[in-house]
PDB file of N, CA and C in Angstrom:
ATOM      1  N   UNK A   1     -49.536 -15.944  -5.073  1.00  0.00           N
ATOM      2  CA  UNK A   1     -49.204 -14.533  -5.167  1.00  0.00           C
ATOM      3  C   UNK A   1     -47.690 -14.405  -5.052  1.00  0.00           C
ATOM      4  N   UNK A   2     -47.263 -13.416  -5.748  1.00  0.00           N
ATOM      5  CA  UNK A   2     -45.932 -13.315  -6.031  1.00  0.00           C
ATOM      6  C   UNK A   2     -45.394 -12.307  -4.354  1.00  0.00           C
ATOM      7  N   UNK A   3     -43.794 -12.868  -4.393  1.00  0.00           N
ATOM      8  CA  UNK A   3     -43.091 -12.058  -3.103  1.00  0.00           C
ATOM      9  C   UNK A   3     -42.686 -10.442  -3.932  1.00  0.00           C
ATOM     10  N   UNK A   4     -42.575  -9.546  -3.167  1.00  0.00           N
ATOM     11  CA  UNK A   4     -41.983  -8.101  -3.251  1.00  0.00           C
ATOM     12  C   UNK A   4     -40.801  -8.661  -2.837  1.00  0.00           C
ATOM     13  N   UNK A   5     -39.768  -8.301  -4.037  1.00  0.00           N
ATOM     14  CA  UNK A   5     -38.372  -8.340  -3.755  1.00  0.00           C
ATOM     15  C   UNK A   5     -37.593  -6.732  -3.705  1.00  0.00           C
ATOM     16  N   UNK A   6     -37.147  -6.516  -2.737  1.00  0.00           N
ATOM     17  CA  UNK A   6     -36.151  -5.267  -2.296  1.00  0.00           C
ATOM     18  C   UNK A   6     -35.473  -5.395  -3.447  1.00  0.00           C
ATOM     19  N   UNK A   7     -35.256  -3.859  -3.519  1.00  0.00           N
ATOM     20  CA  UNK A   7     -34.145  -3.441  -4.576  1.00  0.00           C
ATOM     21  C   UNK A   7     -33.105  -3.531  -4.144  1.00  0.00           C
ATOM     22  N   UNK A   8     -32.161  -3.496  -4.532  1.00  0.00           N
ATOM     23  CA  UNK A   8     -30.872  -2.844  -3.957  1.00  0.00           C
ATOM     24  C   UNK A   8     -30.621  -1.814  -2.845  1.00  0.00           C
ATOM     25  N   UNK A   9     -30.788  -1.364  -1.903  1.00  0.00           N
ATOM     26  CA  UNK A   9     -30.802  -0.237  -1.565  1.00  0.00           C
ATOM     27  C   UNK A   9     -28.924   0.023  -1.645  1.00  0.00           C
ATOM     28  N   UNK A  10     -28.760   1.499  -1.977  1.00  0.00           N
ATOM     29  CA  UNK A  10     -27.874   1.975  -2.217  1.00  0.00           C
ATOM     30  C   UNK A  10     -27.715   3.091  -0.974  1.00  0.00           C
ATOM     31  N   UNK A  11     -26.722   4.464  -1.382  1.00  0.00           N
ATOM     32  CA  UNK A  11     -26.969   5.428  -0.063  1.00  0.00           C
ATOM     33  C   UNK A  11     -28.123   6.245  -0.659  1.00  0.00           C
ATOM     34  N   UNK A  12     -28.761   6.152  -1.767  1.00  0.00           N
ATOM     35  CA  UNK A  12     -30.058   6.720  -2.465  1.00  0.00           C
ATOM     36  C   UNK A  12     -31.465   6.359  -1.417  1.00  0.00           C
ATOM     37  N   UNK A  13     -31.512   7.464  -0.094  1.00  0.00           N
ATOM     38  CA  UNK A  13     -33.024   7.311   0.659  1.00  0.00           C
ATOM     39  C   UNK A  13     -33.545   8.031   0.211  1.00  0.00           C
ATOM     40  N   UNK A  14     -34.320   8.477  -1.009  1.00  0.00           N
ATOM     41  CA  UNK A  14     -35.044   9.253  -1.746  1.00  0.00           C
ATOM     42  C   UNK A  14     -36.263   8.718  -0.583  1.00  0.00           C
ATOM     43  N   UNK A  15     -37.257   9.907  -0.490  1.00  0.00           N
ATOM     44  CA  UNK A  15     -38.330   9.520   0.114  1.00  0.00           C
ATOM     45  C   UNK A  15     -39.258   8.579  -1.231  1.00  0.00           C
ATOM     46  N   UNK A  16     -40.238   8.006  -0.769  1.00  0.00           N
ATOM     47  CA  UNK A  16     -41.093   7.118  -1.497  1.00  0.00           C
ATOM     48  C   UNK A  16     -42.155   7.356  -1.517  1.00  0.00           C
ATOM     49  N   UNK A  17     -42.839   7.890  -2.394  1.00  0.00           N
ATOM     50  CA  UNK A  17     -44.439   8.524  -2.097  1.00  0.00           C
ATOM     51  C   UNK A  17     -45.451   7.517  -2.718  1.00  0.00           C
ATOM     52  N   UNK A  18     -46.543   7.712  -2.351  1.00  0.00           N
ATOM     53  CA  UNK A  18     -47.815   6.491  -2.703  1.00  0.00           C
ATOM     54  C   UNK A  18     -49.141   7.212  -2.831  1.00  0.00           C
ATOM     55  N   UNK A  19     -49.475   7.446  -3.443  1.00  0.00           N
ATOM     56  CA  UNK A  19     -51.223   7.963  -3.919  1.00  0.00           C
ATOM     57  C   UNK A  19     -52.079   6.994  -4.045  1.00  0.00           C
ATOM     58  N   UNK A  20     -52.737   6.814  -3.476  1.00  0.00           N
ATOM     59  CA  UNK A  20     -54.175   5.564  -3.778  1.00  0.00           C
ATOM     60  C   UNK A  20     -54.559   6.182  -4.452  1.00  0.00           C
ATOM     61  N   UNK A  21     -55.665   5.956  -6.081  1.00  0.00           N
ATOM     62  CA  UNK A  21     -56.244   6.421  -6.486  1.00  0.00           C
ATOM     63  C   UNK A  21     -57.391   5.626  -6.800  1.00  0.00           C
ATOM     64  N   UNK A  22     -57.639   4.587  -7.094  1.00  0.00           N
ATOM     65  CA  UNK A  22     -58.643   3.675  -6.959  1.00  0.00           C
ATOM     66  C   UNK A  22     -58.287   2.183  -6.052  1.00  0.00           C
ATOM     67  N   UNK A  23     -59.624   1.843  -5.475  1.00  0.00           N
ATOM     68  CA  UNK A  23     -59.909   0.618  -5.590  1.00  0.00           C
ATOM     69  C   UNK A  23     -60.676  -0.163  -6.061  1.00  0.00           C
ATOM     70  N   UNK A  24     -60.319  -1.329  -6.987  1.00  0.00           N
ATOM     71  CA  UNK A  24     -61.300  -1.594  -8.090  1.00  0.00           C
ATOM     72  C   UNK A  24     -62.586  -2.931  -7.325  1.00  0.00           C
ATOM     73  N   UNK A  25     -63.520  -2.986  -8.314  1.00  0.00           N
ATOM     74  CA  UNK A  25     -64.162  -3.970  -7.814  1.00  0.00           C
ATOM     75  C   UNK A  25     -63.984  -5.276  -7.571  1.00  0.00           C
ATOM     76  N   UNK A  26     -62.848  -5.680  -7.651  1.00  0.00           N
ATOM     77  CA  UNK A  26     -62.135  -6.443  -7.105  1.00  0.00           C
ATOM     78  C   UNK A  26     -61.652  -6.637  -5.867  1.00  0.00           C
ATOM     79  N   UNK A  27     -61.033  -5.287  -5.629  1.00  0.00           N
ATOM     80  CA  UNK A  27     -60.405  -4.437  -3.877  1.00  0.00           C
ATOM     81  C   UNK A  27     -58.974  -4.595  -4.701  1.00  0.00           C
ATOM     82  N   UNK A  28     -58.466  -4.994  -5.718  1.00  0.00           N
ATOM     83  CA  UNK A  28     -57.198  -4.565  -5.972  1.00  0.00           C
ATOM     84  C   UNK A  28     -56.991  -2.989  -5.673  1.00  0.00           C
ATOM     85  N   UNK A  29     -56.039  -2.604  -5.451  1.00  0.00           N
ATOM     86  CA  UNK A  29     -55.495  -1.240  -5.233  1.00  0.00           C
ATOM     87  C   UNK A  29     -54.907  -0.836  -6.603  1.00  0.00           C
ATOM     88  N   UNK A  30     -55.247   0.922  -6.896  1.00  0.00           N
ATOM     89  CA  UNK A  30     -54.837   1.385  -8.429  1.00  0.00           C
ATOM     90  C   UNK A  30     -53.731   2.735  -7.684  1.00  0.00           C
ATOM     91  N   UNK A  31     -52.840   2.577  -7.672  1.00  0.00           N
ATOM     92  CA  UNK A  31     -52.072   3.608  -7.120  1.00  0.00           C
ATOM     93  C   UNK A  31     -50.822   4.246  -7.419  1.00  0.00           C
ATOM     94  N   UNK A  32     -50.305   5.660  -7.368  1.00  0.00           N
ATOM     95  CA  UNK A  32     -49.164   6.177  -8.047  1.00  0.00           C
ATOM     96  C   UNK A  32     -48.195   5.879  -7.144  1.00  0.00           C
ATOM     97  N   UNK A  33     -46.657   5.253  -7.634  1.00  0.00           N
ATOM     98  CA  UNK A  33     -45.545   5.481  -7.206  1.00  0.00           C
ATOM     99  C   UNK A  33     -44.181   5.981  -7.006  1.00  0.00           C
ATOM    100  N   UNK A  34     -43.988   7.034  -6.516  1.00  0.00           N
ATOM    101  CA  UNK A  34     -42.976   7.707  -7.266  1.00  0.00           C
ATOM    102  C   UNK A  34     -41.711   7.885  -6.215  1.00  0.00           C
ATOM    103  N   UNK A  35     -40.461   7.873  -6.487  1.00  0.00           N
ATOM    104  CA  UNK A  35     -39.004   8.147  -6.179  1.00  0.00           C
ATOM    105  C   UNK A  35     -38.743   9.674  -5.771  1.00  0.00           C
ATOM    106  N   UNK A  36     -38.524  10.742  -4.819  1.00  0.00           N
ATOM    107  CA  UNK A  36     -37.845  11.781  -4.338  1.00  0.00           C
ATOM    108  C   UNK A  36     -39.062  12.983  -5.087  1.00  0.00           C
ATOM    109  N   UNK A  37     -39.638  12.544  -6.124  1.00  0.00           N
ATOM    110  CA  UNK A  37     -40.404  13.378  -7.314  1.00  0.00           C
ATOM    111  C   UNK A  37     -41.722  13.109  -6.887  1.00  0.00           C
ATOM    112  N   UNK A  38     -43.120  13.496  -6.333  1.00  0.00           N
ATOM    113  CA  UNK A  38     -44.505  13.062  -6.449  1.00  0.00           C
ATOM    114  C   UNK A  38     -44.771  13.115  -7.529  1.00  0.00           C
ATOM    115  N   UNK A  39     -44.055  14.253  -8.747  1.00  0.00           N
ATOM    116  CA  UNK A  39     -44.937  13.945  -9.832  1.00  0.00           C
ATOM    117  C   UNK A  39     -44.205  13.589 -11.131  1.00  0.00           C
ATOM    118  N   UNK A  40     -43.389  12.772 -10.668  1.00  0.00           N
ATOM    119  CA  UNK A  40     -43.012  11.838 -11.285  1.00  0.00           C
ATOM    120  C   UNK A  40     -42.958  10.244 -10.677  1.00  0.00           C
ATOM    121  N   UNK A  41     -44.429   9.381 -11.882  1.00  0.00           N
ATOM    122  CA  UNK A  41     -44.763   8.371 -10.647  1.00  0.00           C
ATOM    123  C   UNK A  41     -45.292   7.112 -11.911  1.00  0.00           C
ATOM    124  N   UNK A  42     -44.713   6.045 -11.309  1.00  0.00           N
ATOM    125  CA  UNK A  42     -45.485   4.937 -11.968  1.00  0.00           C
ATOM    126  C   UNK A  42     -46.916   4.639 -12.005  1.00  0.00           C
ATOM    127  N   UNK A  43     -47.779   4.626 -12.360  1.00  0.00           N
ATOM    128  CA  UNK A  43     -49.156   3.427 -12.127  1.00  0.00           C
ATOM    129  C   UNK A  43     -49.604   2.045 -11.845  1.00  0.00           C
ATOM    130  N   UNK A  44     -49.543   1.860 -10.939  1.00  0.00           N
ATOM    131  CA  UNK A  44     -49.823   0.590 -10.333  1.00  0.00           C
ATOM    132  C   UNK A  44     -50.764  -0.452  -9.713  1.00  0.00           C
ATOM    133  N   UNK A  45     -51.289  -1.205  -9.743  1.00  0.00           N
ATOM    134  CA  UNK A  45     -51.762  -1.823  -9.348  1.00  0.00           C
ATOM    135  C   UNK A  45     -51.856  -3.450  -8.337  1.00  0.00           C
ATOM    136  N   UNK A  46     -51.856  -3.415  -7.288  1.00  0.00           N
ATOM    137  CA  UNK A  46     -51.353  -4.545  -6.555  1.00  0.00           C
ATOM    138  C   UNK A  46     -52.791  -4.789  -5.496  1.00  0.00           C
ATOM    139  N   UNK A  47     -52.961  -6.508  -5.227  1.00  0.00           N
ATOM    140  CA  UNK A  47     -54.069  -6.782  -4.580  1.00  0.00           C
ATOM    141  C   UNK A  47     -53.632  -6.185  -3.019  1.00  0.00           C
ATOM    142  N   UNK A  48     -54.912  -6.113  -2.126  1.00  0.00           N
ATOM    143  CA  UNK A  48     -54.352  -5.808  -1.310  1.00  0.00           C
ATOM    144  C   UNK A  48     -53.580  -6.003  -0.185  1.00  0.00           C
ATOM    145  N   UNK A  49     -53.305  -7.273  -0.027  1.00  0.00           N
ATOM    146  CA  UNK A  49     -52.095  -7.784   1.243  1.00  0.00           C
ATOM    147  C   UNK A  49     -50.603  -7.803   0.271  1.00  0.00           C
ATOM    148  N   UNK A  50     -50.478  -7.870  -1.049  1.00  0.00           N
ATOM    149  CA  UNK A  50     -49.165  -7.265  -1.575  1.00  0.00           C
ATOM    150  C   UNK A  50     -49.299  -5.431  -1.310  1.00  0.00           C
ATOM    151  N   UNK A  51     -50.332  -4.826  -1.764  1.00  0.00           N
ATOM    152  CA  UNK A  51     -49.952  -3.466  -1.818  1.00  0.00           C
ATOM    153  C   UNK A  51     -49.513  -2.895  -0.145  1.00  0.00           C
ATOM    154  N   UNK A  52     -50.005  -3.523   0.820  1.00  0.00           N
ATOM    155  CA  UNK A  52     -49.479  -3.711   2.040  1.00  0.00           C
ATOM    156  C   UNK A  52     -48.153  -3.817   2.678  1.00  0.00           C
ATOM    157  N   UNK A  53     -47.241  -4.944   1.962  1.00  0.00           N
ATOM    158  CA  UNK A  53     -46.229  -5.335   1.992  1.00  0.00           C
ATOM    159  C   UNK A  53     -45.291  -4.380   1.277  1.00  0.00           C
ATOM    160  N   UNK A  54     -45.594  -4.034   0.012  1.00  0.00           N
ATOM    161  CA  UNK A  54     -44.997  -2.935  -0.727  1.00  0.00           C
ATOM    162  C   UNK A  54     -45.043  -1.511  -0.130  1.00  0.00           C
ATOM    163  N   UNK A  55     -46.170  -1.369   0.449  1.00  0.00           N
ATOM    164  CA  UNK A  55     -45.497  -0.013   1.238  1.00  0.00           C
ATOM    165  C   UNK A  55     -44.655  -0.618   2.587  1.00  0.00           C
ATOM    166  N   UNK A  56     -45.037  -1.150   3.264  1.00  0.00           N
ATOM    167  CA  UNK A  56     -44.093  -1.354   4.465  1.00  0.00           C
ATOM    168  C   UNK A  56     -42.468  -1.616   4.042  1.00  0.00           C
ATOM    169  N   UNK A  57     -42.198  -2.354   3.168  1.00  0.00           N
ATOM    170  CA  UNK A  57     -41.097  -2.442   2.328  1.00  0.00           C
ATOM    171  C   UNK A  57     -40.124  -1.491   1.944  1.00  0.00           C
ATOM    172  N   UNK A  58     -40.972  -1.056   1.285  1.00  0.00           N
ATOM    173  CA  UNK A  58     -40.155   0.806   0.491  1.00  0.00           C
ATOM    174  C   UNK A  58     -40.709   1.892   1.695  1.00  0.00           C
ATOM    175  N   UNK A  59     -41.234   1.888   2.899  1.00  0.00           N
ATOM    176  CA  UNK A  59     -41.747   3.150   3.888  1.00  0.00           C
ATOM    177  C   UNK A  59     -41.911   4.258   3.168  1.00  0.00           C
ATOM    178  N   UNK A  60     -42.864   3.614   2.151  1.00  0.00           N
ATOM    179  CA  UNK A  60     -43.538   4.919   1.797  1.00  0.00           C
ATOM    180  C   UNK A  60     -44.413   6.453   2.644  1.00  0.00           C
ATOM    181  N   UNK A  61     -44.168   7.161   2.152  1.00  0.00           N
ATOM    182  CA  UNK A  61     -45.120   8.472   2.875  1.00  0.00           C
ATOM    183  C   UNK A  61     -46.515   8.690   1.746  1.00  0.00           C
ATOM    184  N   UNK A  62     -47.735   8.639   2.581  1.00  0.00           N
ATOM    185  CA  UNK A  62     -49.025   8.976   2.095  1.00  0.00           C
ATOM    186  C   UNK A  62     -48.853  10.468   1.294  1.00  0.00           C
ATOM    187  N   UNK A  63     -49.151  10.666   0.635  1.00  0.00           N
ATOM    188  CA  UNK A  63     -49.429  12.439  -0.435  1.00  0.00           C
ATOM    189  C   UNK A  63     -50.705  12.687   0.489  1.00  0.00           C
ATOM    190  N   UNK A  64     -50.421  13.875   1.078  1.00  0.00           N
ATOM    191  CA  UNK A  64     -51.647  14.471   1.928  1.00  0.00           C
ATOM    192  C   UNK A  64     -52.473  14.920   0.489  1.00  0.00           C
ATOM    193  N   UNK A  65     -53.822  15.442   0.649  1.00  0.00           N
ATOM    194  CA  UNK A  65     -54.556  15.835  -0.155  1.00  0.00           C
ATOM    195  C   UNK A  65     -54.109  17.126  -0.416  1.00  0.00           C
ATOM    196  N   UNK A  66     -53.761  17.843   0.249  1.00  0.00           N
ATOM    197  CA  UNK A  66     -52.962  19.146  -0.346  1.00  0.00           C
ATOM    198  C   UNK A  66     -52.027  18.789  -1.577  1.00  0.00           C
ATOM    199  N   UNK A  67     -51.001  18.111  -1.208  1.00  0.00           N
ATOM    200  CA  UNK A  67     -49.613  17.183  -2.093  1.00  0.00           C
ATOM    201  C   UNK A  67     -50.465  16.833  -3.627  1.00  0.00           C
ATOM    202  N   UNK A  68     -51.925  16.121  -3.157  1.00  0.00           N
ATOM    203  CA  UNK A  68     -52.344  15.205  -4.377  1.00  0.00           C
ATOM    204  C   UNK A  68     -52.906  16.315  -5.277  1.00  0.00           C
ATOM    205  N   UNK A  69     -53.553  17.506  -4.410  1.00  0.00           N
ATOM    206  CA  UNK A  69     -54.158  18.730  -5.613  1.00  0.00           C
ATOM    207  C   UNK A  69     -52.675  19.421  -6.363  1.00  0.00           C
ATOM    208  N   UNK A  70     -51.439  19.533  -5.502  1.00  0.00           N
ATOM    209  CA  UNK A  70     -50.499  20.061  -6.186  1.00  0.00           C
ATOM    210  C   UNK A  70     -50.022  19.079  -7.228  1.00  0.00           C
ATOM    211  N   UNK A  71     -50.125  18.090  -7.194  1.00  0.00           N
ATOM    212  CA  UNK A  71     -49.455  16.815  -8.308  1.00  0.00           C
ATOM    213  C   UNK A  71     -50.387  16.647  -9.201  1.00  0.00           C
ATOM    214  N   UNK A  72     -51.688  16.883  -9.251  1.00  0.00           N
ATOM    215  CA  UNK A  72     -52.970  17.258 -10.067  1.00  0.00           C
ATOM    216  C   UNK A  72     -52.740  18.517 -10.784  1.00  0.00           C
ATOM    217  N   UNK A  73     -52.600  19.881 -10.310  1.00  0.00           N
ATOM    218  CA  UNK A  73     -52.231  21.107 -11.169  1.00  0.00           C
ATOM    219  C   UNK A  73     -50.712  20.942 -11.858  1.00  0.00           C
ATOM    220  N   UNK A  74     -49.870  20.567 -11.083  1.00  0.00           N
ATOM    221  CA  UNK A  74     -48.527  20.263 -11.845  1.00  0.00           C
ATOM    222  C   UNK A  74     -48.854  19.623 -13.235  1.00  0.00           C
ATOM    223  N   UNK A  75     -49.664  17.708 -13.273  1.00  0.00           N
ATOM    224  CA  UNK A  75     -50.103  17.330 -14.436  1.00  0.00           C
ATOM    225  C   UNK A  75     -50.837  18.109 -15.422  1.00  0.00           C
ATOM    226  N   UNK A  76     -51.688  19.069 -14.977  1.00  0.00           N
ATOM    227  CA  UNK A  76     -52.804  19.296 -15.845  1.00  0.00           C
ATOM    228  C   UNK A  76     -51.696  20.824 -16.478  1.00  0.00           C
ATOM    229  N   UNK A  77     -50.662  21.653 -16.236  1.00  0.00           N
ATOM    230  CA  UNK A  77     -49.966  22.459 -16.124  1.00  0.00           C
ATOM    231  C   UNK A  77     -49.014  22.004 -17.607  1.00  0.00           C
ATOM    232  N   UNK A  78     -48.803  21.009 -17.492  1.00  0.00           N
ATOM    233  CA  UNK A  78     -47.625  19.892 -17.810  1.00  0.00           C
ATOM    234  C   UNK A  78     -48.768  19.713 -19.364  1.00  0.00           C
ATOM    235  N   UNK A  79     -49.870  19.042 -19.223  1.00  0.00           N
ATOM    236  CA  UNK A  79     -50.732  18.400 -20.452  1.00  0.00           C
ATOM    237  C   UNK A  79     -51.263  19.599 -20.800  1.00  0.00           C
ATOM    238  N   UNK A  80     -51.685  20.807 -20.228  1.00  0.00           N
ATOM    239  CA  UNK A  80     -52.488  21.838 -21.330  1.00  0.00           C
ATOM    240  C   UNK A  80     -51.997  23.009 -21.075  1.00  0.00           C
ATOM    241  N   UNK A  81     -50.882  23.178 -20.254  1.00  0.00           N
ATOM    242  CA  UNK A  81     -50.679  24.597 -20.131  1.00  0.00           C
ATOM    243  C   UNK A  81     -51.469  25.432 -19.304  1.00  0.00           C
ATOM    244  N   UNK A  82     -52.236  25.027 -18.780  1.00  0.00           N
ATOM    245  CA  UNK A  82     -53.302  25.713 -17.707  1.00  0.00           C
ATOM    246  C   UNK A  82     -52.182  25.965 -16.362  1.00  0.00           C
ATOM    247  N   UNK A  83     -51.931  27.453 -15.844  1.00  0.00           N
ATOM    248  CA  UNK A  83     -51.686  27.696 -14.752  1.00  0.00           C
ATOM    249  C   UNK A  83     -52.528  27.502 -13.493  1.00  0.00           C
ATOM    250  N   UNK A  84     -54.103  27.718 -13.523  1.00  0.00           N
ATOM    251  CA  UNK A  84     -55.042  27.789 -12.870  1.00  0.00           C
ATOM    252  C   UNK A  84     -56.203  27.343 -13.005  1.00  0.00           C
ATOM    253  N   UNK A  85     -56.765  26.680 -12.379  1.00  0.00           N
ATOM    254  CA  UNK A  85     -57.698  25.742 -12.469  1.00  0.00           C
ATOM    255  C   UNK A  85     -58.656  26.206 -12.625  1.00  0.00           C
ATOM    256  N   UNK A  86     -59.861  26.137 -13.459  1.00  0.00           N
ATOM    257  CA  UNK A  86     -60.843  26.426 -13.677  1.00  0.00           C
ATOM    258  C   UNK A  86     -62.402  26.705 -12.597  1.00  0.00           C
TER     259      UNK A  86
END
């Protein structure tokens, strides 16, 4: 298994946010990552003693479920124009 190598850190402490969204039948972890923005976020996937290391690494903050329904209407806002959820 591969090491998590640190970025650079710069004076850029953008907070670091992390969404679990699946775990597959594997137990790999399927999860969003995003920079200062929740909804702006990579897709990822890492087994789980790397996805471990990767948050302790970057000290990510969990998206409360409130956070994850607002980053859910933001997307769906964003893809169809829907203000309000059905």
């Amino acid at each position: 298994m591969g090491k998590v190598i640190p970025l650079n850190h710069s004076d850029n402490e953008a907070t670091r946010y992390v969404r679990v969204t699946k775990r597959d039948h594997r137990g790999y972890v399927e999860f969003q990552f995003s920079i200062g923005d929740p909804n702006l976020y990579l897709e990822m996937t890492l087994p789980p003693a790397a996805f471990d290391e990767f948050c302790a690494e970057y000290r990510v903050r969990v998206l409360s479920q409130h956070e994850c329904e607002q980053v859910d209407a933001n997307d769906r806002r964003w893809r169809f124009g829907d203000d309000e959820q059905e």
